[in-house]
Protein backbone atom coordinates (compact mmCIF):
# COMPACT_ATOMS: atom_id res chain seq x y z
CA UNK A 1 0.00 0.00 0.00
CA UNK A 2 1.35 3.23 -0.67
CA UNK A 3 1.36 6.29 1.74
CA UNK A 4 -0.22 9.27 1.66
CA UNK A 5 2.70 11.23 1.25
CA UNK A 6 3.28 9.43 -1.88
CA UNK A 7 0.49 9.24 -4.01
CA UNK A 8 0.03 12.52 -6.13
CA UNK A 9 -2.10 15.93 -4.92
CA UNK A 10 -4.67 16.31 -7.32
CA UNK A 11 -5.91 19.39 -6.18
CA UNK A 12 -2.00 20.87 -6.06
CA UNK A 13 -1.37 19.35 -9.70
CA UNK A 14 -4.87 21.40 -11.08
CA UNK A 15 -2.99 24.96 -9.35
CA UNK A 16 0.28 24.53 -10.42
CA UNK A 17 -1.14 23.34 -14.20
CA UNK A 18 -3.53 26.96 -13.85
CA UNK A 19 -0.68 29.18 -12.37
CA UNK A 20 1.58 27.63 -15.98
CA UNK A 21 -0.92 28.07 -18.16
CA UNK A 22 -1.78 31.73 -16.91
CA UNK A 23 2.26 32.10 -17.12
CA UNK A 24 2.00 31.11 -20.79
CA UNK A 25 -0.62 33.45 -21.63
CA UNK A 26 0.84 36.44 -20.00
CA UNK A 27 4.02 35.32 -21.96
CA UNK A 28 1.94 34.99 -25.43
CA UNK A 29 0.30 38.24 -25.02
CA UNK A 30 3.38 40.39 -24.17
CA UNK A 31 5.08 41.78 -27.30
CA UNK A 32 8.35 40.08 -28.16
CA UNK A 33 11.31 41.43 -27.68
CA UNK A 34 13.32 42.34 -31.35
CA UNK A 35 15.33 39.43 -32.29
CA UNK A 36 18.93 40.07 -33.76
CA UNK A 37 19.31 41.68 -37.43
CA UNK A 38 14.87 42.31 -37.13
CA UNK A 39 14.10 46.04 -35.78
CA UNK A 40 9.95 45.31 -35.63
CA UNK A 41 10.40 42.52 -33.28
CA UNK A 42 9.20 38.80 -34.09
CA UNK A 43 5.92 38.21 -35.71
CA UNK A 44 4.04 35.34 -37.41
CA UNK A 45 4.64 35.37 -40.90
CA UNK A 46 1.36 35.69 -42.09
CA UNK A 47 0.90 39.33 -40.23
CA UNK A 48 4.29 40.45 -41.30
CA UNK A 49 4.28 43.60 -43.59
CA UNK A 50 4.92 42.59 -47.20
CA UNK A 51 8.98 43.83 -48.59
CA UNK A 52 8.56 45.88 -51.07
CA UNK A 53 9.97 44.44 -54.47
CA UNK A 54 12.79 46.22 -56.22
CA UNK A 55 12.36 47.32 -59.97
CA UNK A 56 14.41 44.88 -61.24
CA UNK A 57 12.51 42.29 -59.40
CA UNK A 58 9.32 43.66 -60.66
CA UNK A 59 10.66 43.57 -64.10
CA UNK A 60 12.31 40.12 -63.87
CA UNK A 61 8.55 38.87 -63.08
CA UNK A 62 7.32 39.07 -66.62
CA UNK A 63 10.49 37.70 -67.85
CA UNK A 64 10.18 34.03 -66.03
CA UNK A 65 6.41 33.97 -66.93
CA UNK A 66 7.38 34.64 -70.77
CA UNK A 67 10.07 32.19 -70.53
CA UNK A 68 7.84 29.67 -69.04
CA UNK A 69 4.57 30.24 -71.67
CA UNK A 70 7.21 29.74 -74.53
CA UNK A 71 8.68 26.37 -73.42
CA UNK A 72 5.05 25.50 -72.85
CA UNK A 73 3.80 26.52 -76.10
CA UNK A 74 7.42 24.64 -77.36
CA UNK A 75 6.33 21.34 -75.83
CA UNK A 76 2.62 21.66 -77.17
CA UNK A 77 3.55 21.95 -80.70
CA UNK A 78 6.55 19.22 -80.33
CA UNK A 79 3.69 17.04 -79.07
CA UNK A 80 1.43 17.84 -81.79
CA UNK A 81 3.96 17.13 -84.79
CA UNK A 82 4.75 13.51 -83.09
CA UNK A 83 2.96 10.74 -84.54
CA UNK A 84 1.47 9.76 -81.18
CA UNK A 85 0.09 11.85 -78.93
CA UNK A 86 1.74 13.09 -75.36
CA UNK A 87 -0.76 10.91 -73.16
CA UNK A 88 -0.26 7.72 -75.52
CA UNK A 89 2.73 7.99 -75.69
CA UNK A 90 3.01 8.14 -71.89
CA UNK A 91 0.83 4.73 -71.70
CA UNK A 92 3.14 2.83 -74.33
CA UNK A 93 5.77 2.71 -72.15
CA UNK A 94 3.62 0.88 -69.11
CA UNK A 95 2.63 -1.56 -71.25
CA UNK A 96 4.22 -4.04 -69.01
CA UNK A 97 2.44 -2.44 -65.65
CA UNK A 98 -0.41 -3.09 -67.91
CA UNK A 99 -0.12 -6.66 -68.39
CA UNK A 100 0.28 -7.03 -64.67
CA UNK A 101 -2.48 -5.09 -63.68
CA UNK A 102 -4.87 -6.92 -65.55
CA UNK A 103 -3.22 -10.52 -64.28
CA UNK A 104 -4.07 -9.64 -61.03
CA UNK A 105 -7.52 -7.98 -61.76
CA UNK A 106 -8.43 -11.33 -63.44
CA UNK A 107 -7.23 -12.85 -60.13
CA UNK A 108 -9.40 -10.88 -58.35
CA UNK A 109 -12.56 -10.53 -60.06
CA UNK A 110 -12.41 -14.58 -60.50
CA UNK A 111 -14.49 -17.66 -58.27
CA UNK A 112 -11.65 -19.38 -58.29
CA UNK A 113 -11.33 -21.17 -54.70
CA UNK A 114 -6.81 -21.54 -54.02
């Protein structure tokens, strides 16, 4: 049998988990102090202030998107010149997952007792 002394407060455990939790609250709510190399102090990033982009940044912008339209438009008319088209040609080469796919389907769907 175990003493008194050694089986656990409940009551004491309930204050001391109320006094933390009101601890980390207070500590929540305070503002942060600034963290090295950030002058507005730490904040989630979803309600930090938005940098300002540079003009060549802005400029570059366009540049990518063009870039990535014409190797789009590239690989559209590549795929229309081909003799197959792109999502055939993507199933001729798992013609073998094919063959084992439908193996085991026909294993599946059959009566067949083992």
């Amino acid at each position: 049998m175990s003493t008194p002394e050694e089986r656990p407060n409940l009551e004491a455990a309930l204050v001391l988990a109320q006094v933390a939790r009101a601890k980390l609250a207070a500590a929540l709510d305070r503002p942060q102090a600034p963290g090295a190399g950030d002058p507005r102090g730490w904040q989630p990033v979803r309600k930090r202030p938005r940098e300002p982009k540079s003009k060549a940044a802005k400029k570059a912008e366009p540049r990518r998107q063009r870039g990535r339209l014409e190797a789009a438009g590239r690989r559209r008319l590549a795929a229309g010149q081909s003799r197959r088209s792109r999502p055939r040609q993507n199933r001729i080469g798992n013609a073998a997952a094919r063959r084992d796919a439908r193996a085991l389907s026909r294993e599946r769907h059959s009566n067949a007792w083992l």
